[in-house]
Protein backbone atom coordinates (compact mmCIF):
# COMPACT_ATOMS: atom_id res chain seq x y z
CA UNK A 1 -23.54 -26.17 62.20
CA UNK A 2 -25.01 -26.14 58.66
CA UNK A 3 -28.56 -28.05 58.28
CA UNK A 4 -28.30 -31.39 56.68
CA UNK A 5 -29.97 -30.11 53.54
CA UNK A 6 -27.61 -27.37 52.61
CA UNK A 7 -24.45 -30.23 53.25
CA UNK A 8 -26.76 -32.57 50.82
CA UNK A 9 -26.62 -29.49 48.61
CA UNK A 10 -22.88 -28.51 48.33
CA UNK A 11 -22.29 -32.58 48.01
CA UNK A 12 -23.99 -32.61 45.02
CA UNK A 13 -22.93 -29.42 43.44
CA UNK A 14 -19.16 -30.92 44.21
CA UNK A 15 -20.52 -34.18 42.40
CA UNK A 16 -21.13 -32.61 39.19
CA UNK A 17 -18.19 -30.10 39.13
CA UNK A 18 -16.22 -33.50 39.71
CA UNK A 19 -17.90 -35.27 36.49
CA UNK A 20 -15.36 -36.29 34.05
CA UNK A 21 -15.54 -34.34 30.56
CA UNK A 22 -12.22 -36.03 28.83
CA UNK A 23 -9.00 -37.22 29.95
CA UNK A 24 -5.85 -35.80 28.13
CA UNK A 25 -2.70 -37.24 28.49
CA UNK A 26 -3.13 -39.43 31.29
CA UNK A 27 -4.89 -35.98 32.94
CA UNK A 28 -8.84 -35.89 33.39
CA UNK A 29 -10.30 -32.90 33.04
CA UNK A 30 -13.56 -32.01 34.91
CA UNK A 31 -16.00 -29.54 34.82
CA UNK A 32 -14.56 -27.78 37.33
CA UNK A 33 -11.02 -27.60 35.52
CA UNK A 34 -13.02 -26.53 32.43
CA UNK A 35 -14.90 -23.81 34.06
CA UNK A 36 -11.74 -22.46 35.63
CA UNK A 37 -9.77 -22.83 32.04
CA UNK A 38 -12.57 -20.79 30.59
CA UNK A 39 -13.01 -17.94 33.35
CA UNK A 40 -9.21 -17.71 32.64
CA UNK A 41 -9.75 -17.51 28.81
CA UNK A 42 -12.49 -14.47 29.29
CA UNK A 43 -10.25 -12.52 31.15
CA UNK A 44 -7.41 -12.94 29.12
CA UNK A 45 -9.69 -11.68 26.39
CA UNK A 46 -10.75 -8.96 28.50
CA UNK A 47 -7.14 -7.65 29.86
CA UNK A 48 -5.89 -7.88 26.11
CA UNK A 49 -8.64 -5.81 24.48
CA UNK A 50 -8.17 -3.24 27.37
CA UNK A 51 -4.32 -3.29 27.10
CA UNK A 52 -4.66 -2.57 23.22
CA UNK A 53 -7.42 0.50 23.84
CA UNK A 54 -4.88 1.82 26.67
CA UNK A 55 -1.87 1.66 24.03
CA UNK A 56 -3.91 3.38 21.38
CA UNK A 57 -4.75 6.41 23.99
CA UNK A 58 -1.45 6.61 25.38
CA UNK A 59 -0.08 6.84 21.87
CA UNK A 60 -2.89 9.70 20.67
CA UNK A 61 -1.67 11.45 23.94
CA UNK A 62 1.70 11.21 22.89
CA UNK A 63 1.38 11.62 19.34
CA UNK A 64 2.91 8.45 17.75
CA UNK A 65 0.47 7.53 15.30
CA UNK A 66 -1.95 4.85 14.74
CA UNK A 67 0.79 2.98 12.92
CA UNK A 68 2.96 2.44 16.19
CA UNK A 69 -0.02 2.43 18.53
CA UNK A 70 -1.94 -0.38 16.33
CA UNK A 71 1.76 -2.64 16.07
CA UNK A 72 2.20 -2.13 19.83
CA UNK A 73 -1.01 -3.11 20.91
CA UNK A 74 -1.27 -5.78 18.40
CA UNK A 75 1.89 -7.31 19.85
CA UNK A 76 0.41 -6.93 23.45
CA UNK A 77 -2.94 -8.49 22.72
CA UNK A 78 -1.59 -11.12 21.57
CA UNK A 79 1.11 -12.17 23.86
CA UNK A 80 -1.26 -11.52 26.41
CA UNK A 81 -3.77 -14.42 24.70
CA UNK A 82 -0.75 -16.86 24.37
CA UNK A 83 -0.31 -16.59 27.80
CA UNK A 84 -3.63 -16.90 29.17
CA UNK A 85 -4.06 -19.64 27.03
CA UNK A 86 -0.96 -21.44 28.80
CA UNK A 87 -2.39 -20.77 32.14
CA UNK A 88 -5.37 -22.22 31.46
CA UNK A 89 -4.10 -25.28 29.98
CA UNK A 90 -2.18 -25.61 33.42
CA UNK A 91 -4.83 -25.14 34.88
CA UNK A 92 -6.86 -28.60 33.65
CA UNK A 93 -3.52 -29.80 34.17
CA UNK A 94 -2.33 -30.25 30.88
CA UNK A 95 1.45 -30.52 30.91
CA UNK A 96 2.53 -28.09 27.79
CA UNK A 97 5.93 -29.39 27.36
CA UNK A 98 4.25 -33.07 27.09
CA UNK A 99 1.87 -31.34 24.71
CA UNK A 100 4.54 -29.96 22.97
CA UNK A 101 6.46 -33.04 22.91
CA UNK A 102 3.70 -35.28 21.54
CA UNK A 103 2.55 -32.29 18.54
CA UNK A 104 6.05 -32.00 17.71
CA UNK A 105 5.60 -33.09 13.96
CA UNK A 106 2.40 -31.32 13.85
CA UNK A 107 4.05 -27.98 15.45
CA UNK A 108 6.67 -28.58 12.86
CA UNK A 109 4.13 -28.61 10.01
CA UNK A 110 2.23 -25.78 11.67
CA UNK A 111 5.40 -23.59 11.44
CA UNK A 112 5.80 -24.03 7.88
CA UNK A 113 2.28 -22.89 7.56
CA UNK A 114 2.75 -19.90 9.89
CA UNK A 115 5.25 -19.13 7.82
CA UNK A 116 4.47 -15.82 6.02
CA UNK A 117 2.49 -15.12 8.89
CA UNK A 118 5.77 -14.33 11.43
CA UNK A 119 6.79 -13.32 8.36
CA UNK A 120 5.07 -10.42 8.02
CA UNK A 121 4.75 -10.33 12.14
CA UNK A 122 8.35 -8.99 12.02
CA UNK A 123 8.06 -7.13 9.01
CA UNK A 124 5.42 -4.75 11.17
CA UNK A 125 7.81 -4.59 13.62
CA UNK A 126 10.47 -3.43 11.62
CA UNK A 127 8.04 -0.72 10.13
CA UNK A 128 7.37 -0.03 13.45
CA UNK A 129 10.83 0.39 14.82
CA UNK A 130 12.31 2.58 11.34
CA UNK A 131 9.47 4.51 10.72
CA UNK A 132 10.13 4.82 7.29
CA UNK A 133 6.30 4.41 6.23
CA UNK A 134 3.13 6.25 8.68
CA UNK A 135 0.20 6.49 7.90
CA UNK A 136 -1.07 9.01 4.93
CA UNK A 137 1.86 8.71 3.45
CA UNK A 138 2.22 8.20 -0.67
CA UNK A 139 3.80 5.51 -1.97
CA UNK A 140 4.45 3.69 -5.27
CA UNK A 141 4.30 -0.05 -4.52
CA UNK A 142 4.12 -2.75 -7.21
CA UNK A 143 3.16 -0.26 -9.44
CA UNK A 144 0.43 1.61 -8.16
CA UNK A 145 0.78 5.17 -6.11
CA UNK A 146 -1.25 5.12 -3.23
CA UNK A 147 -1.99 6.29 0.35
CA UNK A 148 -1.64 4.70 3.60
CA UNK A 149 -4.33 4.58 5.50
CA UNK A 150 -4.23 2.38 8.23
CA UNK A 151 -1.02 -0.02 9.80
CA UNK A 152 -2.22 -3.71 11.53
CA UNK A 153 0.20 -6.14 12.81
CA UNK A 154 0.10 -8.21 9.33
CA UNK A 155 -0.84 -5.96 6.78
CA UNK A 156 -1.06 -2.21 5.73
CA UNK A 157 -4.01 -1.09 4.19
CA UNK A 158 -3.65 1.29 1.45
CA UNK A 159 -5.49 3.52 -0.93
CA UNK A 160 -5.38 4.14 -4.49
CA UNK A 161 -6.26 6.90 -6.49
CA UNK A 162 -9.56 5.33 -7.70
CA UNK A 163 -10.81 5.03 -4.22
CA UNK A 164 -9.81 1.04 -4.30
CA UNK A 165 -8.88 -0.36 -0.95
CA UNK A 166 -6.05 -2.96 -0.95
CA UNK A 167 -4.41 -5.19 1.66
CA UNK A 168 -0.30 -5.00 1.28
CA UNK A 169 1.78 -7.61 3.30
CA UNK A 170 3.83 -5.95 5.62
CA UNK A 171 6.45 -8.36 3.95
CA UNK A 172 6.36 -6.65 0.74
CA UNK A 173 7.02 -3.33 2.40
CA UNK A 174 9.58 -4.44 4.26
CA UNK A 175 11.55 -6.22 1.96
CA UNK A 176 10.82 -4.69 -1.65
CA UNK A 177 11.90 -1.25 -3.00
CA UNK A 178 9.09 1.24 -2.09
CA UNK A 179 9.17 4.75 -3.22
CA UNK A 180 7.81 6.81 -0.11
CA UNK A 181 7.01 10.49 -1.88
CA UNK A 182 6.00 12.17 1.82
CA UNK A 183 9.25 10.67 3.93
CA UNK A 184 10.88 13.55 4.40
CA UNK A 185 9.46 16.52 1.82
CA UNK A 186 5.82 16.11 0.67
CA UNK A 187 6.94 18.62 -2.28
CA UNK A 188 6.86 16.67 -5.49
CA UNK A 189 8.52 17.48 -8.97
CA UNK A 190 6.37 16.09 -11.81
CA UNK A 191 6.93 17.15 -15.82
CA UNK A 192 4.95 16.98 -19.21
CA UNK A 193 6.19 16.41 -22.16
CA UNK A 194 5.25 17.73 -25.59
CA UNK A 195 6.47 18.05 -29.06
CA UNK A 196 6.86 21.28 -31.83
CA UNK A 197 7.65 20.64 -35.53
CA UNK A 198 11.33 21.23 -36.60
CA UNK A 199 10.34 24.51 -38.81
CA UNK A 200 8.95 26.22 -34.98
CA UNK A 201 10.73 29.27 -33.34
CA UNK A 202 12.69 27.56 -30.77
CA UNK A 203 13.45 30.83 -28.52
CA UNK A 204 9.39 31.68 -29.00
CA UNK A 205 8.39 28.06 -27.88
CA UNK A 206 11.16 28.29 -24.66
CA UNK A 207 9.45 31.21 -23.45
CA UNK A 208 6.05 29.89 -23.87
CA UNK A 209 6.75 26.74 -21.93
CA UNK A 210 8.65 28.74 -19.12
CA UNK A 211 5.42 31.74 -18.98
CA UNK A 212 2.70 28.56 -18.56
CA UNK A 213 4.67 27.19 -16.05
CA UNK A 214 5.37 29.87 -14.23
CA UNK A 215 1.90 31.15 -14.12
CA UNK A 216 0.20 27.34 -13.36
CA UNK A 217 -1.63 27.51 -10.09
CA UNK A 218 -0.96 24.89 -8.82
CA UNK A 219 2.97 24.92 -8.48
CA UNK A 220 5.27 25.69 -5.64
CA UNK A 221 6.63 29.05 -5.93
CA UNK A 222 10.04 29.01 -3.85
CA UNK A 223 10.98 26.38 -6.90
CA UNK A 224 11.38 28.06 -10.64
CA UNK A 225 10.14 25.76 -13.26
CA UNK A 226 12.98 24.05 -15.36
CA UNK A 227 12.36 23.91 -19.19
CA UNK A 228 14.74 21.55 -21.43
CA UNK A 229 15.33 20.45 -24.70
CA UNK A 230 15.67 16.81 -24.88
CA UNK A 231 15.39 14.86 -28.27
CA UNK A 232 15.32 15.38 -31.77
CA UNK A 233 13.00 13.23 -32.71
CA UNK A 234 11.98 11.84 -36.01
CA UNK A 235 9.20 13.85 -36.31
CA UNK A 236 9.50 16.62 -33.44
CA UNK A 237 11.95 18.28 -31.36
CA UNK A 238 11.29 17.42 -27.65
CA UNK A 239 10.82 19.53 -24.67
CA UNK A 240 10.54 18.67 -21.30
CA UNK A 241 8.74 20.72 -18.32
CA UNK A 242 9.34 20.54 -14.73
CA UNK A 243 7.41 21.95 -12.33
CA UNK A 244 7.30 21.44 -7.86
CA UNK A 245 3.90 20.67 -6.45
CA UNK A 246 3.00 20.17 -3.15
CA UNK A 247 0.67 17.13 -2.84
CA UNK A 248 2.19 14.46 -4.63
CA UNK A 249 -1.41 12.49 -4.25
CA UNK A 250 -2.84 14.92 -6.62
CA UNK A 251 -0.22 14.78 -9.15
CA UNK A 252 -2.84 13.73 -11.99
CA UNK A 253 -4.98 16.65 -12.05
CA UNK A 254 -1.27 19.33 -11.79
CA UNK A 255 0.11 17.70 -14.38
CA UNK A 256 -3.50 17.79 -16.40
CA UNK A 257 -3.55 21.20 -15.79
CA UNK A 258 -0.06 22.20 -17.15
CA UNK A 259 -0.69 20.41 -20.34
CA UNK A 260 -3.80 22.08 -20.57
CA UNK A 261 -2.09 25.45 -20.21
CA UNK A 262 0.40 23.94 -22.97
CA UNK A 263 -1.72 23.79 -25.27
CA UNK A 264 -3.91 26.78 -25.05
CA UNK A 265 -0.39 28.99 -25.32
CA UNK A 266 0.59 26.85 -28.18
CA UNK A 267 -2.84 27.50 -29.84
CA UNK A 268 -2.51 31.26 -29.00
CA UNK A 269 0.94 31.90 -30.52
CA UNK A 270 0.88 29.42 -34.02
CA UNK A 271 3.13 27.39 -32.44
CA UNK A 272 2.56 23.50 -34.08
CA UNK A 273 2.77 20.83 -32.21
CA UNK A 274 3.80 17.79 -33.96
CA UNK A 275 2.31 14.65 -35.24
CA UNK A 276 4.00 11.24 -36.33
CA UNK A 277 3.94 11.64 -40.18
CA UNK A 278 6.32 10.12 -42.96
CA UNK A 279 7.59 11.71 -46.41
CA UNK A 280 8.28 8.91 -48.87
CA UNK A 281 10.64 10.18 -51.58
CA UNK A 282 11.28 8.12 -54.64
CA UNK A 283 14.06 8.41 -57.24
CA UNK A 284 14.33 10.00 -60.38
CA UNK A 285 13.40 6.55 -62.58
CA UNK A 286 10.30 5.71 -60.00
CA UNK A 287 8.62 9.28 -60.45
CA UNK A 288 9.42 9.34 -64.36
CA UNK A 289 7.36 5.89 -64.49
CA UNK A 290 4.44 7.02 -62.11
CA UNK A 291 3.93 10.19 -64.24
CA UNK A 292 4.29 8.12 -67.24
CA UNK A 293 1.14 6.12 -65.75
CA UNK A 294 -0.52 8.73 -64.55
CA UNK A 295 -0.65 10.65 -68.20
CA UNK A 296 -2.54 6.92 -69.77
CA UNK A 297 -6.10 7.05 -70.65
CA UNK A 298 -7.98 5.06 -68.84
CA UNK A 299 -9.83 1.99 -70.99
CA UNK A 300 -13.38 1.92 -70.38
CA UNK A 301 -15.32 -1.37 -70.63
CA UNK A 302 -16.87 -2.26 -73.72
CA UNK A 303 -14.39 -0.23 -75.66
């Protein structure tokens, strides 16, 4: 039998995890019911966070990339928090579906807030589930090219080529045209454009343009260059050259490189290329009168 003084104890530790905090509902919640709410809380918290570092391991094991690994685990952790929420609030005793009930107009106007939020919930999952974007791939999205680095459950976080960081919806990759450059080939065919004055040796300027490019470094040599004629313009006669690379992300400094090369065998050979310029050519009557004007003395002041 337990001394007096250790029954006097546990009585009064019962007492105060009886006290009354709040009542909710028509249920009173105690600090007991609290406690136990919260204990449940924590562990949710903890069982999530370890779910979502299990995912991620199971996934680098397995090879699936951080995009499906971070969308999976995402998903867990927080299903996992929904429902340890739930079980605590049974556990004070809170009835959800009376909860529910009562917040309907407020769940309503909580939904339309949420909104873009499941919006782009499902748009991840969708990324998830095609696979049409992974990480370090290169895209052109609403108008910038630029690298993905990293896929969350929301948003992708991409990379542009001036080292700017910037948070895309998963909504907008989901649901707008994206051009993916690495999807299936990583090989990318980029061109330069220049113009030669109409009095240039055509056949002299063709093999030119097709020598640079096929000596440029930095091009893919399974592909032959492509040379064309495009335009006669009003003031030059258009080529265009096409050459394969294979990093699309460094497209800038290949295509810097072949217009570089350009003009160096331009420079090298005579060959001119052109300018916008305009010959104004008047009649007969109109020069007569200018000549006539230009042939006057000129009065001098005073005279």
């Amino acid at each position: 039998m337990l001394p007096p003084s250790v029954l006097l104890a546990d009585t009064g530790v019962f007492k105060v995890l009886d006290t009354k905090l709040v009542e909710v509902g028509g249920t009173t919640i105690t600090i007991a019911t609290a406690l136990s709410a919260a204990i449940i809380i924590l562990f949710s918290v903890w069982l999530a966070k370890i779910t979502r570092r299990t995912v991620r391991r199971v996934s680098d094991k397995r090879g699936l990339g951080e995009g499906t690994s971070g969308t999976v685990g995402g998903i867990l952790y927080y299903l996992i928090l929904m429902a340890g929420l739930g079980v605590a609030l049974q556990t004070m005793g809170i009835d959800l579906a009376a909860l529910f009930a009562a917040g309907a107009i407020f769940a309503i106007g909580l939904g339309f807030a949420m909104q873009n939020i499941a919006q782009n919930f499902v748009s991840g999952v969708i990324l998830l589930t095609e696979r049409a974007i992974k990480p370090g791939d290169v895209l052109y999205v609403e108008g910038h090219v630029v690298k993905v680095l990293q896929m969350g459950i929301r948003a992708t976080i991409v990379q542009t080529r001036d080292g700017e960081e910037i948070i895309v919806p998963n909504s907008v990759l989901a649901q707008s045209s994206v051009k993916n450059y690495t999807l299936d080939d990583p090989r990318f065919r980029l061109h330069a454009s220049v113009g030669v004055t109409y009095g240039s040796d055509l056949r002299q300027v063709r093999a030119r343009l097709e020598q640079v490019a096929r000596d440029l470094p930095q091009r893919e040599q399974d592909r032959d260059p492509e040379v064309y004629l495009v335009e006669f313009g009003d003031n030059a006669i258009i080529y265009e050259v096409f050459i394969w690379v294979s990093d699309p992300w460094r497209e800038r400094s290949a295509r810097s490189a072949l217009n570089e090369a350009i003009w160096w065998a331009f420079k090298e050979e005579g060959v001119v290329i052109a300018f916008p310029q305009l010959d104004v050519h008047f009649d007969d009557d109109v020069a007569r009168s200018l000549r006539t004007l230009g042939k006057r003395p000129v009065a001098r002041a005073g005279s």
